[in-house]
PDB file of N, CA and C in Angstrom:
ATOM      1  N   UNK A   1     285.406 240.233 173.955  1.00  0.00           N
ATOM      2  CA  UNK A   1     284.433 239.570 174.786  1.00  0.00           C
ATOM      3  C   UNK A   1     283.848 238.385 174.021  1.00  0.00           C
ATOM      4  N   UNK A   2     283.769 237.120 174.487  1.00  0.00           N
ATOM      5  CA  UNK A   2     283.041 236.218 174.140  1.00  0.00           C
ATOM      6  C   UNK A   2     281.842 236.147 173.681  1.00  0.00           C
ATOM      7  N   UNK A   3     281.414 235.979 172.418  1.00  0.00           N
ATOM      8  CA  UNK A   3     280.240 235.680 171.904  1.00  0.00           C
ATOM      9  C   UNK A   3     279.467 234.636 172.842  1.00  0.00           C
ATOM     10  N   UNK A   4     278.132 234.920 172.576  1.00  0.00           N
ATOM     11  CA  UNK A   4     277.029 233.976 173.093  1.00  0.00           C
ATOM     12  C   UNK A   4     276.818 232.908 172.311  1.00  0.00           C
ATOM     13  N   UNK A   5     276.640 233.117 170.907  1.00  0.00           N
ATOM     14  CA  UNK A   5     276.392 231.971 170.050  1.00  0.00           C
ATOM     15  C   UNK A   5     277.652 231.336 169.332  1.00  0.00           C
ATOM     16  N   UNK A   6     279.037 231.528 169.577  1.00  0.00           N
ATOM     17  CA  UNK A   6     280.265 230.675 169.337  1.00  0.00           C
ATOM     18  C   UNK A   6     281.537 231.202 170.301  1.00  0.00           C
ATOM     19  N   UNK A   7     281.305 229.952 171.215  1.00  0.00           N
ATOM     20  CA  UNK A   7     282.568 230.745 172.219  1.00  0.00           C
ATOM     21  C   UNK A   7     283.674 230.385 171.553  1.00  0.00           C
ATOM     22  N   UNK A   8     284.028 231.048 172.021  1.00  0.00           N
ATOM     23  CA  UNK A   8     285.883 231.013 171.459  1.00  0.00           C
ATOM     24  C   UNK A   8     286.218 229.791 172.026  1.00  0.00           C
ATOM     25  N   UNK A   9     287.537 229.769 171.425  1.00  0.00           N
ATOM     26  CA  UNK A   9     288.954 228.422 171.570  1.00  0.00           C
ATOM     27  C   UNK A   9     289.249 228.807 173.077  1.00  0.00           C
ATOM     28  N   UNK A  10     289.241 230.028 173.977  1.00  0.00           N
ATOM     29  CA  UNK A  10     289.303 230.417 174.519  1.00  0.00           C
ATOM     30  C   UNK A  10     288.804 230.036 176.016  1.00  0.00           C
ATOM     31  N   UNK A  11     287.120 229.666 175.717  1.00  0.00           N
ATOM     32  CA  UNK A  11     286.382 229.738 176.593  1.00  0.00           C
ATOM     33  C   UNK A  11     286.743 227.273 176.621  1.00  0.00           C
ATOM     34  N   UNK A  12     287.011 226.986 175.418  1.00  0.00           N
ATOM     35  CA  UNK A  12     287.309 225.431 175.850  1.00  0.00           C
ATOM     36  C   UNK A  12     288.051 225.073 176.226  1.00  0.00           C
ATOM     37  N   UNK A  13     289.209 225.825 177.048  1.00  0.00           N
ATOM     38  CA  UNK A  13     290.401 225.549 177.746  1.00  0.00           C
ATOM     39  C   UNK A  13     289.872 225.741 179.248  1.00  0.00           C
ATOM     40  N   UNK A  14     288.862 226.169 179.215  1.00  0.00           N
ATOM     41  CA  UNK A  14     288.006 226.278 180.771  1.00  0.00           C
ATOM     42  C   UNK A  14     286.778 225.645 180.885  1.00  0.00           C
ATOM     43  N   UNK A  15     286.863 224.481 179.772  1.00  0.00           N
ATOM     44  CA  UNK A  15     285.566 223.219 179.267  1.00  0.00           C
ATOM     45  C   UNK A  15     284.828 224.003 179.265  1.00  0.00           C
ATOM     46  N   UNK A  16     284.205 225.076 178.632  1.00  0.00           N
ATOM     47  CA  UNK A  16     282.823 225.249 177.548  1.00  0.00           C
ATOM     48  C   UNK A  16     283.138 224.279 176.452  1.00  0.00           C
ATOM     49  N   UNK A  17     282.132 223.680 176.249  1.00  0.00           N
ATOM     50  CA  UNK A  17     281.560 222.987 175.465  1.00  0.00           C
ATOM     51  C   UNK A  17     280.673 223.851 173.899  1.00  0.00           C
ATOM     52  N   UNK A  18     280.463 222.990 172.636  1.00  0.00           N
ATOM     53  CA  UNK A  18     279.922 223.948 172.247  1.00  0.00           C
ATOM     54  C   UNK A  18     278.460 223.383 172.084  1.00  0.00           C
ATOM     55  N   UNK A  19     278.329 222.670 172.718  1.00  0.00           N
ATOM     56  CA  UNK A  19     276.173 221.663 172.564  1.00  0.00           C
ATOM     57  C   UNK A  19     275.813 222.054 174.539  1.00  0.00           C
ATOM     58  N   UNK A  20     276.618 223.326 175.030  1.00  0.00           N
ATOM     59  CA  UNK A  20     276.103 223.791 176.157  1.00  0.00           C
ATOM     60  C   UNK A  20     275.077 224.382 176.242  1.00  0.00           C
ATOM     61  N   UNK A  21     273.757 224.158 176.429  1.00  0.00           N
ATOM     62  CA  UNK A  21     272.900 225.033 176.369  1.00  0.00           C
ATOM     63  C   UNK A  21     273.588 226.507 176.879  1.00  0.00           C
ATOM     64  N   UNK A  22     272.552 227.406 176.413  1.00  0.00           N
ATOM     65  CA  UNK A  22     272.736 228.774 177.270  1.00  0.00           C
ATOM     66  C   UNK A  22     271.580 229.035 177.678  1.00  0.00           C
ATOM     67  N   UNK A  23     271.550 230.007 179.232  1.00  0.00           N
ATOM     68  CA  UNK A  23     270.334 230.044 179.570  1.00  0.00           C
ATOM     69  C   UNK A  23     269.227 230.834 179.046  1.00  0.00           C
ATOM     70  N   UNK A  24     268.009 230.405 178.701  1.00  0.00           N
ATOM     71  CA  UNK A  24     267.047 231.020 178.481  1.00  0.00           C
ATOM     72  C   UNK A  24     266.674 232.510 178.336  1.00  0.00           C
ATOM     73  N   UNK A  25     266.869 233.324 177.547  1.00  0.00           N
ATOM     74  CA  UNK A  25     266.711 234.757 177.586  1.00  0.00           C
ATOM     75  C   UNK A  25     268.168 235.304 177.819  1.00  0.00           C
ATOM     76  N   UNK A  26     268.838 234.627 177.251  1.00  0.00           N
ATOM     77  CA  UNK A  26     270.706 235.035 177.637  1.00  0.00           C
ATOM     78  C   UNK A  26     270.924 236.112 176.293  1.00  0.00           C
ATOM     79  N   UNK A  27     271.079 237.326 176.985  1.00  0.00           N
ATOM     80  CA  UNK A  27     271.546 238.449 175.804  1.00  0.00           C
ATOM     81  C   UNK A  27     272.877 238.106 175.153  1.00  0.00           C
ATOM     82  N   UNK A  28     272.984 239.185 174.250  1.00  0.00           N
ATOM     83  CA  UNK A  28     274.572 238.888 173.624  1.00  0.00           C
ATOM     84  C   UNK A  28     274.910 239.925 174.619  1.00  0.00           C
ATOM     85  N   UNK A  29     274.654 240.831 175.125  1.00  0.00           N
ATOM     86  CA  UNK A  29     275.861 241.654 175.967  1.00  0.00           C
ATOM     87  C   UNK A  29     276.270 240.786 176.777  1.00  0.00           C
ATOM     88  N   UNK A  30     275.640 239.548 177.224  1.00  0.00           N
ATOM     89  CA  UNK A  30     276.190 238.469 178.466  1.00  0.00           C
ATOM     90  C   UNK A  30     277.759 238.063 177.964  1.00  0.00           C
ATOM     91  N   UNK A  31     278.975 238.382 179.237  1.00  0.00           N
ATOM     92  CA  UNK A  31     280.230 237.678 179.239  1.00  0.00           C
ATOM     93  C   UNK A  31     279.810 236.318 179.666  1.00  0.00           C
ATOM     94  N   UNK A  32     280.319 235.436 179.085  1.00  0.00           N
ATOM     95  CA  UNK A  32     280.267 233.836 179.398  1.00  0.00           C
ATOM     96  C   UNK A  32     281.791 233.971 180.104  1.00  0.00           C
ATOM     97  N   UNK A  33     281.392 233.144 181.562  1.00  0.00           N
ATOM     98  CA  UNK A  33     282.782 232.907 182.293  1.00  0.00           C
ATOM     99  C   UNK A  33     282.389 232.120 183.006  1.00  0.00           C
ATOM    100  N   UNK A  34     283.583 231.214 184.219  1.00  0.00           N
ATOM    101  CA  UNK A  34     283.679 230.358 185.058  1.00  0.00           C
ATOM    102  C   UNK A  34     283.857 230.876 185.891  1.00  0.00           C
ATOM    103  N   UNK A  35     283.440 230.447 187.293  1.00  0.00           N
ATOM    104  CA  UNK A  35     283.908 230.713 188.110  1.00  0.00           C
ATOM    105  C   UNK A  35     285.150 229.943 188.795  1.00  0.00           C
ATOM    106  N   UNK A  36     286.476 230.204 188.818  1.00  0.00           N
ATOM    107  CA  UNK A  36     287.793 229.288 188.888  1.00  0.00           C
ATOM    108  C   UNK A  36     287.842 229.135 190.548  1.00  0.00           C
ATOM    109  N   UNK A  37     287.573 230.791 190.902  1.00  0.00           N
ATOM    110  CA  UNK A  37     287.965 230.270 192.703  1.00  0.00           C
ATOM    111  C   UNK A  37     287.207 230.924 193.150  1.00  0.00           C
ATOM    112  N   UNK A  38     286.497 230.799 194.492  1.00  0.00           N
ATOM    113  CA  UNK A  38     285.318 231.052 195.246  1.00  0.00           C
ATOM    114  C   UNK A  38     286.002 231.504 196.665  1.00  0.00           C
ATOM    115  N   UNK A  39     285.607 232.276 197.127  1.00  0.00           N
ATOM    116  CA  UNK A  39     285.804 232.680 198.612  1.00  0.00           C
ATOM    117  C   UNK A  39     284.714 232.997 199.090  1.00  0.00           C
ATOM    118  N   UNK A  40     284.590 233.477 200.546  1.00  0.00           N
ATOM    119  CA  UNK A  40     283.602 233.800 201.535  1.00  0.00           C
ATOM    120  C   UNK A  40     282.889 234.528 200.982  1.00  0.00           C
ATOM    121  N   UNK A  41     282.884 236.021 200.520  1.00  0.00           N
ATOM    122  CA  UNK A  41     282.161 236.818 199.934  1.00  0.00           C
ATOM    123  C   UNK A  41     282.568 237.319 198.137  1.00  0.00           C
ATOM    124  N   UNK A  42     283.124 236.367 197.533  1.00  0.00           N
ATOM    125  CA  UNK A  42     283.476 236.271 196.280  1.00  0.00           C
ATOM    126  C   UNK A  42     283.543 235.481 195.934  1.00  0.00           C
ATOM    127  N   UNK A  43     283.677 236.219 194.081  1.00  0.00           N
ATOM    128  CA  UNK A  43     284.495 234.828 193.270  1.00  0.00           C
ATOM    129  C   UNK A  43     285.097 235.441 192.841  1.00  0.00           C
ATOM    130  N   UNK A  44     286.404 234.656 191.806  1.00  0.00           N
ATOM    131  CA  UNK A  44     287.210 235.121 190.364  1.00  0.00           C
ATOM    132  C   UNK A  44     286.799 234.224 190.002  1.00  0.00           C
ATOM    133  N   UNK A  45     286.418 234.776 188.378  1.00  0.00           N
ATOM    134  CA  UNK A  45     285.497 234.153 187.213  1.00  0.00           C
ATOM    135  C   UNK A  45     287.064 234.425 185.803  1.00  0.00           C
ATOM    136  N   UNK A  46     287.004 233.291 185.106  1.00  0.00           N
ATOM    137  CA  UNK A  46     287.750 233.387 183.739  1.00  0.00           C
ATOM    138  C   UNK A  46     286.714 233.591 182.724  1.00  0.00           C
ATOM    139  N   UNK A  47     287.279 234.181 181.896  1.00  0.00           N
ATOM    140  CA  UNK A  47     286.589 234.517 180.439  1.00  0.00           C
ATOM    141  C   UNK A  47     287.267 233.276 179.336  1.00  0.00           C
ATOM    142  N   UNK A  48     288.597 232.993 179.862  1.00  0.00           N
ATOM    143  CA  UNK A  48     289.640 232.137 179.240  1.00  0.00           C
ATOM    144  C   UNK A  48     290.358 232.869 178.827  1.00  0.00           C
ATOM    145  N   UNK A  49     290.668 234.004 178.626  1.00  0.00           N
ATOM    146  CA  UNK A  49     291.686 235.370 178.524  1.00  0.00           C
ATOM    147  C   UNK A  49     292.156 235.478 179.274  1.00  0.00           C
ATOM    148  N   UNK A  50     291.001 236.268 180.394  1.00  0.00           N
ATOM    149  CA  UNK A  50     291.242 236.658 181.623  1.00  0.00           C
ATOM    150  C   UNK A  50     290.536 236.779 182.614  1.00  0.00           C
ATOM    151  N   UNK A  51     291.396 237.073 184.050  1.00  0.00           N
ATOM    152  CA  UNK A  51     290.571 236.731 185.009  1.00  0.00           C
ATOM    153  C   UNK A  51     290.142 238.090 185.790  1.00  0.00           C
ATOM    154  N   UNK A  52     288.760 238.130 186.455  1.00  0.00           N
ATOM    155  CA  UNK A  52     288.309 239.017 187.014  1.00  0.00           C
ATOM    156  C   UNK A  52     287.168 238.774 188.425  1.00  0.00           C
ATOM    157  N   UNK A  53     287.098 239.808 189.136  1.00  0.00           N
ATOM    158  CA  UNK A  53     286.464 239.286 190.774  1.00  0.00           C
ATOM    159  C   UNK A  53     284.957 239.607 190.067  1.00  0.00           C
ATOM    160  N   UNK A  54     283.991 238.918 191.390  1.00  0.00           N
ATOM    161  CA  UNK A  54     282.424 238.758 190.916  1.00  0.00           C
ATOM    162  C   UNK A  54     282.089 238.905 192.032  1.00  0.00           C
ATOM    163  N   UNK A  55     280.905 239.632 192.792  1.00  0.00           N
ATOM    164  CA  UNK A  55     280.697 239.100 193.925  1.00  0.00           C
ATOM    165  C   UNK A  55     279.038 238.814 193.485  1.00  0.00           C
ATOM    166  N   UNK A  56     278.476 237.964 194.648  1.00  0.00           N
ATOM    167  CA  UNK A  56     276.973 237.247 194.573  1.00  0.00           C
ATOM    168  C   UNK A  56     275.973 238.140 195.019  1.00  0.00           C
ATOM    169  N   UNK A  57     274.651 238.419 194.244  1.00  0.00           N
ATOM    170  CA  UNK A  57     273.677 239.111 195.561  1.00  0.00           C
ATOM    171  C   UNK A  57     274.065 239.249 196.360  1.00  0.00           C
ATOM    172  N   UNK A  58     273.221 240.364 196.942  1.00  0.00           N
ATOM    173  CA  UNK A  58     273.544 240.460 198.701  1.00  0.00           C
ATOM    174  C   UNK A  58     272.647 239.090 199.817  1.00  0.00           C
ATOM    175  N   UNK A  59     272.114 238.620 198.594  1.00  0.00           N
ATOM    176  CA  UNK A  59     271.301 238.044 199.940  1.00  0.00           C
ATOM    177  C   UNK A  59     271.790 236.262 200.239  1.00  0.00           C
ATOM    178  N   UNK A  60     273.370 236.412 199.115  1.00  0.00           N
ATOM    179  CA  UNK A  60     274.174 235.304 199.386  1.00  0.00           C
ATOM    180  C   UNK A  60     275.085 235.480 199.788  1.00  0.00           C
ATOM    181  N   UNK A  61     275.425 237.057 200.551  1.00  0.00           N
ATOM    182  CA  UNK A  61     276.247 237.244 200.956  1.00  0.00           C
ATOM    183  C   UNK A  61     276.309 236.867 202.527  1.00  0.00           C
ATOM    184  N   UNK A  62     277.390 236.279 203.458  1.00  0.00           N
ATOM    185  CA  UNK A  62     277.576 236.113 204.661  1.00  0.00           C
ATOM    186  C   UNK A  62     277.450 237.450 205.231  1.00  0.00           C
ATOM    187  N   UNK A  63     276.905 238.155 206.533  1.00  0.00           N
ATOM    188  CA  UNK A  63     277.062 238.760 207.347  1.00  0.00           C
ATOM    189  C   UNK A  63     278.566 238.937 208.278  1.00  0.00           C
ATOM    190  N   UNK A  64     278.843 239.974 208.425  1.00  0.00           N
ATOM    191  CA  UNK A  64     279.885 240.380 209.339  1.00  0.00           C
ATOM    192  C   UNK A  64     281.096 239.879 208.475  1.00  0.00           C
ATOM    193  N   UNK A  65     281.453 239.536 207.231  1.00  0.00           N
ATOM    194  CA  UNK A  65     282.271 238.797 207.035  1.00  0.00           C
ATOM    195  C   UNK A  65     283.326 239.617 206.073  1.00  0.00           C
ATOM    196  N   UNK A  66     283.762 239.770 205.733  1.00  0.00           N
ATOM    197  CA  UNK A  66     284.918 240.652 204.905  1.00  0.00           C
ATOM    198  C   UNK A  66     284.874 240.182 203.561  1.00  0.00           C
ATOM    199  N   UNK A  67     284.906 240.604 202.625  1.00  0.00           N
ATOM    200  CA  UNK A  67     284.657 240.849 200.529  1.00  0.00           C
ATOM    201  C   UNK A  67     286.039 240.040 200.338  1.00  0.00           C
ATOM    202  N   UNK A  68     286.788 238.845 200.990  1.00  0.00           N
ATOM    203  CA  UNK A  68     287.774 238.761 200.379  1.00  0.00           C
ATOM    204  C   UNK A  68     287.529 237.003 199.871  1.00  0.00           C
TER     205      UNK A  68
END
């Protein structure tokens, strides 16, 4: 898993930067990832390893709409 205070070679093939801030009160258990592709009620997020689904609050979630 990606460190908070030196991302990997990993995470700059998916432009992290390393003068990116991080946000305010950001633990080290935090995975740093992108989000690569977005759908209706998702995302897939990269780590720069690998890729995995995310979904948003519920209260950004669309109604009636299907998790895909």
């Amino acid at each position: 898993m990606p460190s908070l205070d030196k991302p990997p070679q990993a995470l700059h093939a998916i432009g992290w930067r390393d003068d990116t801030p991080l946000p305010d009160g950001a633990a080290q258990s935090w995975r740093l990832a992108r989000v690569i592709v977005q759908h209706r009620n998702g995302y897939v997020l990269s780590d720069g390893e690998e890729e995995f689904p995310a979904q948003p609050a519920p209260r950004f979630l669309r109604r009636r709409a299907a998790p895909d």
